[in-house]
C-alpha atoms as a PDB file:
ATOM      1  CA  UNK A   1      88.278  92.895  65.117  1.00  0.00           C
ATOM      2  CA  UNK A   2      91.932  92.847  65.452  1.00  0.00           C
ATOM      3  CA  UNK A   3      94.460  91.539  68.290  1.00  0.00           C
ATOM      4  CA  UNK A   4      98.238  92.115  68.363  1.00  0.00           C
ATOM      5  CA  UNK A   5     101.178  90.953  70.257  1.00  0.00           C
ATOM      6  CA  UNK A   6     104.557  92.076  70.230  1.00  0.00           C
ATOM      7  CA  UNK A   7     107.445  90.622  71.376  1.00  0.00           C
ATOM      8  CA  UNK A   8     106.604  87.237  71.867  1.00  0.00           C
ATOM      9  CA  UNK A   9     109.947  85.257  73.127  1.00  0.00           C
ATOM     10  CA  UNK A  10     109.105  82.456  70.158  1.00  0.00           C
ATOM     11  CA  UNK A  11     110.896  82.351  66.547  1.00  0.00           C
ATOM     12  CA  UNK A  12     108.607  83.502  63.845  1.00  0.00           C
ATOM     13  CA  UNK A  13     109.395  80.345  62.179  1.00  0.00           C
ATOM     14  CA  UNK A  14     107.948  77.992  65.134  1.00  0.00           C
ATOM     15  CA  UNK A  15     105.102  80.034  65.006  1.00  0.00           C
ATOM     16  CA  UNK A  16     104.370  80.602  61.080  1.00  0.00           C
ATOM     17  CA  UNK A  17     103.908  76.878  61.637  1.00  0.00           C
ATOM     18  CA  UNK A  18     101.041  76.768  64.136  1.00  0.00           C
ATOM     19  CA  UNK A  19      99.782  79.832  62.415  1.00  0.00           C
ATOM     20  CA  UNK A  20      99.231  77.666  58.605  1.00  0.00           C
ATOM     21  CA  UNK A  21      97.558  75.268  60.872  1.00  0.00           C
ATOM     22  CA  UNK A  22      94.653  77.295  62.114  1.00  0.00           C
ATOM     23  CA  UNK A  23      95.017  80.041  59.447  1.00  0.00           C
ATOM     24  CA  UNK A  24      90.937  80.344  57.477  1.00  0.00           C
ATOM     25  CA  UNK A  25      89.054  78.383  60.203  1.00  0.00           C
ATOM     26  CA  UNK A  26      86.155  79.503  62.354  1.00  0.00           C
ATOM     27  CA  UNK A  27      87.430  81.382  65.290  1.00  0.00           C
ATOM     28  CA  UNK A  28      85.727  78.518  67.862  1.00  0.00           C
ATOM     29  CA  UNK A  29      87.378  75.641  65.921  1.00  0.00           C
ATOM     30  CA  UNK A  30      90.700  77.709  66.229  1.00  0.00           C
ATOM     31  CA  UNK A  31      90.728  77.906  69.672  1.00  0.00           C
ATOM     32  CA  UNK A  32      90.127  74.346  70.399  1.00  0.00           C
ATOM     33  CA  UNK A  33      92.618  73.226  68.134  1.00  0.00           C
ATOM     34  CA  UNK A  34      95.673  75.728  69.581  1.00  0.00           C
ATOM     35  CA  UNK A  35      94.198  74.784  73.563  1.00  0.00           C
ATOM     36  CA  UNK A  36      95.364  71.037  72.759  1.00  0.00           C
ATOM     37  CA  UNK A  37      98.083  71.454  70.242  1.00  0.00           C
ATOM     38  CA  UNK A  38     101.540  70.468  71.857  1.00  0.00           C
ATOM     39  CA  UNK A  39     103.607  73.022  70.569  1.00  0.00           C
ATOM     40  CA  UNK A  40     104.979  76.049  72.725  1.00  0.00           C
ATOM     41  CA  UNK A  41     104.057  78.208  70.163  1.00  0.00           C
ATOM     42  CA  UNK A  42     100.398  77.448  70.168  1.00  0.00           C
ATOM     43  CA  UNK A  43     100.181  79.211  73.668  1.00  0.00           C
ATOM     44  CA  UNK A  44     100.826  82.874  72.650  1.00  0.00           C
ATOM     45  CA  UNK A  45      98.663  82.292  69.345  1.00  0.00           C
ATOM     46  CA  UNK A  46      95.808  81.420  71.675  1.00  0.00           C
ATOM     47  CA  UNK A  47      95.860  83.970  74.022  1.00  0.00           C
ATOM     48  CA  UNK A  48      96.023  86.512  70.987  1.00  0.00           C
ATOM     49  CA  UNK A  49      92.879  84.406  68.928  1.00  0.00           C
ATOM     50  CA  UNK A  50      91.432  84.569  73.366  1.00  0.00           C
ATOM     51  CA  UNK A  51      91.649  88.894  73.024  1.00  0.00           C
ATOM     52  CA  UNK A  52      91.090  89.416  69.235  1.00  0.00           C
ATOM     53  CA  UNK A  53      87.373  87.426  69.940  1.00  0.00           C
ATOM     54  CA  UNK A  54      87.082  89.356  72.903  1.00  0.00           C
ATOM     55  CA  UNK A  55      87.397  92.497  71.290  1.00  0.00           C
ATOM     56  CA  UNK A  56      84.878  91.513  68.573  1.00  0.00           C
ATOM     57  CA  UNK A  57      82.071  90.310  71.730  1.00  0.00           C
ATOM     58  CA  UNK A  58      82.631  94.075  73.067  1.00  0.00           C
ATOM     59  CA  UNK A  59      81.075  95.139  69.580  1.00  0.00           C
ATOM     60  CA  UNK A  60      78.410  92.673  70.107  1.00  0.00           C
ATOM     61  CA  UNK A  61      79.534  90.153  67.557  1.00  0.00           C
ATOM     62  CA  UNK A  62      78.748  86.525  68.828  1.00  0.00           C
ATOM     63  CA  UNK A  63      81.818  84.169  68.817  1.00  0.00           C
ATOM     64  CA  UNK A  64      80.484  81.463  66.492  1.00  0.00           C
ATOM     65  CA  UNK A  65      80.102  84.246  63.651  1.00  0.00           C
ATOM     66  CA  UNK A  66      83.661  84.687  63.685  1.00  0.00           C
ATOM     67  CA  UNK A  67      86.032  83.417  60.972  1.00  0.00           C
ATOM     68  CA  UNK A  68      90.005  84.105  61.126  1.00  0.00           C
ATOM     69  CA  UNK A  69      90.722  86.076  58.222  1.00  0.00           C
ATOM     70  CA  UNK A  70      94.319  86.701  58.475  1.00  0.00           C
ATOM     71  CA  UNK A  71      97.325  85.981  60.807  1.00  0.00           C
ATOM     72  CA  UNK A  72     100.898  87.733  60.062  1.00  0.00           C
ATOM     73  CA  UNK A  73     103.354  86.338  61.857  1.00  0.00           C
ATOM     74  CA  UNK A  74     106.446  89.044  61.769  1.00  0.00           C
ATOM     75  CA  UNK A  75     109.709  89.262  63.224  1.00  0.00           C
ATOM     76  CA  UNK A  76     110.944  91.087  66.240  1.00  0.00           C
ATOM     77  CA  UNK A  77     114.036  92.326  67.491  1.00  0.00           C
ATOM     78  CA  UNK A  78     116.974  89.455  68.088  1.00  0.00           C
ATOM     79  CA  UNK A  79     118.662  89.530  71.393  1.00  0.00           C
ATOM     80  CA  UNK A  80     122.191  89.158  70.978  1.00  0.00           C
ATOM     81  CA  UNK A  81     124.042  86.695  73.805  1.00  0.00           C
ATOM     82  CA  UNK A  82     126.863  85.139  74.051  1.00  0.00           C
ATOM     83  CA  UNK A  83     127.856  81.644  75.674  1.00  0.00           C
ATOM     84  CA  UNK A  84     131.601  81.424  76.849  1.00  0.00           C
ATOM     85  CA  UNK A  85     133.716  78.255  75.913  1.00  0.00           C
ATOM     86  CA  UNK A  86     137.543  77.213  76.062  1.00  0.00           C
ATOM     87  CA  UNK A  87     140.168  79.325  75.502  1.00  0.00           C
ATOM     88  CA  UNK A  88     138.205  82.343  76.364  1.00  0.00           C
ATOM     89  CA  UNK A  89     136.019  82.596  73.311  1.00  0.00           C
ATOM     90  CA  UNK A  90     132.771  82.937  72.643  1.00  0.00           C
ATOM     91  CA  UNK A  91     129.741  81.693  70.907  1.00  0.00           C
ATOM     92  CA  UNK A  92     126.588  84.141  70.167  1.00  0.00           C
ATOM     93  CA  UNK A  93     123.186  83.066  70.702  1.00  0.00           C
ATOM     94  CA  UNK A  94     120.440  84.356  68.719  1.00  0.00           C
ATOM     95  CA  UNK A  95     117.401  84.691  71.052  1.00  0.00           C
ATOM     96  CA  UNK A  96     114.730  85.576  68.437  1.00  0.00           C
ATOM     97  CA  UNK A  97     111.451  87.359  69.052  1.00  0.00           C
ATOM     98  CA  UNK A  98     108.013  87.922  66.742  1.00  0.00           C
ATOM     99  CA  UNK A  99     105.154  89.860  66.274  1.00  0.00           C
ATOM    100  CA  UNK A 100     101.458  88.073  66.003  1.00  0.00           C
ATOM    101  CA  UNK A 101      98.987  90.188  63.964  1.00  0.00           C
ATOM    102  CA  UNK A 102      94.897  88.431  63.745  1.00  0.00           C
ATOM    103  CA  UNK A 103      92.339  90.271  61.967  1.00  0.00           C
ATOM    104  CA  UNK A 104      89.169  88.276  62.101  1.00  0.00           C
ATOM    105  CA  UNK A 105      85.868  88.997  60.220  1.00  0.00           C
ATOM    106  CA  UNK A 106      82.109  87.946  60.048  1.00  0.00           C
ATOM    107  CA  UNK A 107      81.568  84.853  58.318  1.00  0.00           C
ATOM    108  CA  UNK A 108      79.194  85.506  55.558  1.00  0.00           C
ATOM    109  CA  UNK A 109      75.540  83.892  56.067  1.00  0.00           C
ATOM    110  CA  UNK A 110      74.911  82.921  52.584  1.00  0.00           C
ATOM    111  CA  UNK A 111      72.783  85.353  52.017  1.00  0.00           C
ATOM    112  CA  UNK A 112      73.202  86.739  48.108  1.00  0.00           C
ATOM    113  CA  UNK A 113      72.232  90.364  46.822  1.00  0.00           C
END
């Protein structure tokens, strides 16, 4: 059960940090934790946590036997701006951009073999 999203309008680095908050927890705890986190960057991990547990109910896996198993955080393309100032220079702006990878997996019932 995977979910992806690509060029999210957030640094990498704001969101590596909301990611190493949630990163190992059930996939129900996770989503209550980013819905009331007050970070921007929780939003976008949400709705990506939201569609990866979707995908896994459309195989029939129930939500509360879901456990995150990994979260890459990569980064996108940077848009290149500029911002004029006095004596008809410029200043660049780097408007970063990342990728959100989450792979979840069944949490294991104890049972032993």
């Amino acid at each position: 059960m995977k979910a992806t999203q690509k060029f999210v309008r957030t640094s990498a680095r704001k969101l590596r940090l909301i990611a190493k908050a949630v990163r190992g927890q059930k996939a129900e705890t996770a989503l209550n934790n980013l819905r009331f986190m007050e970070k921007r960057a929780a939003l976008p991990l949400y709705k990506t946590l939201f569609s990866a547990v979707a995908n896994a109910r459309a195989k029939g896996i129930t939500q509360s036997d879901l456990v995150i198993n990994k979260i890459d955080i990569g980064e996108g393309p940077t848009y290149k701006r500029w911002r004029a100032v006095s004596r008809g220079s410029a200043h660049s702006i780097m408007k970063r951009t990342s990728h959100i990878n989450i792979e979840l997996k069944e949490k294991d019932n104890g049972t032993k073999s």
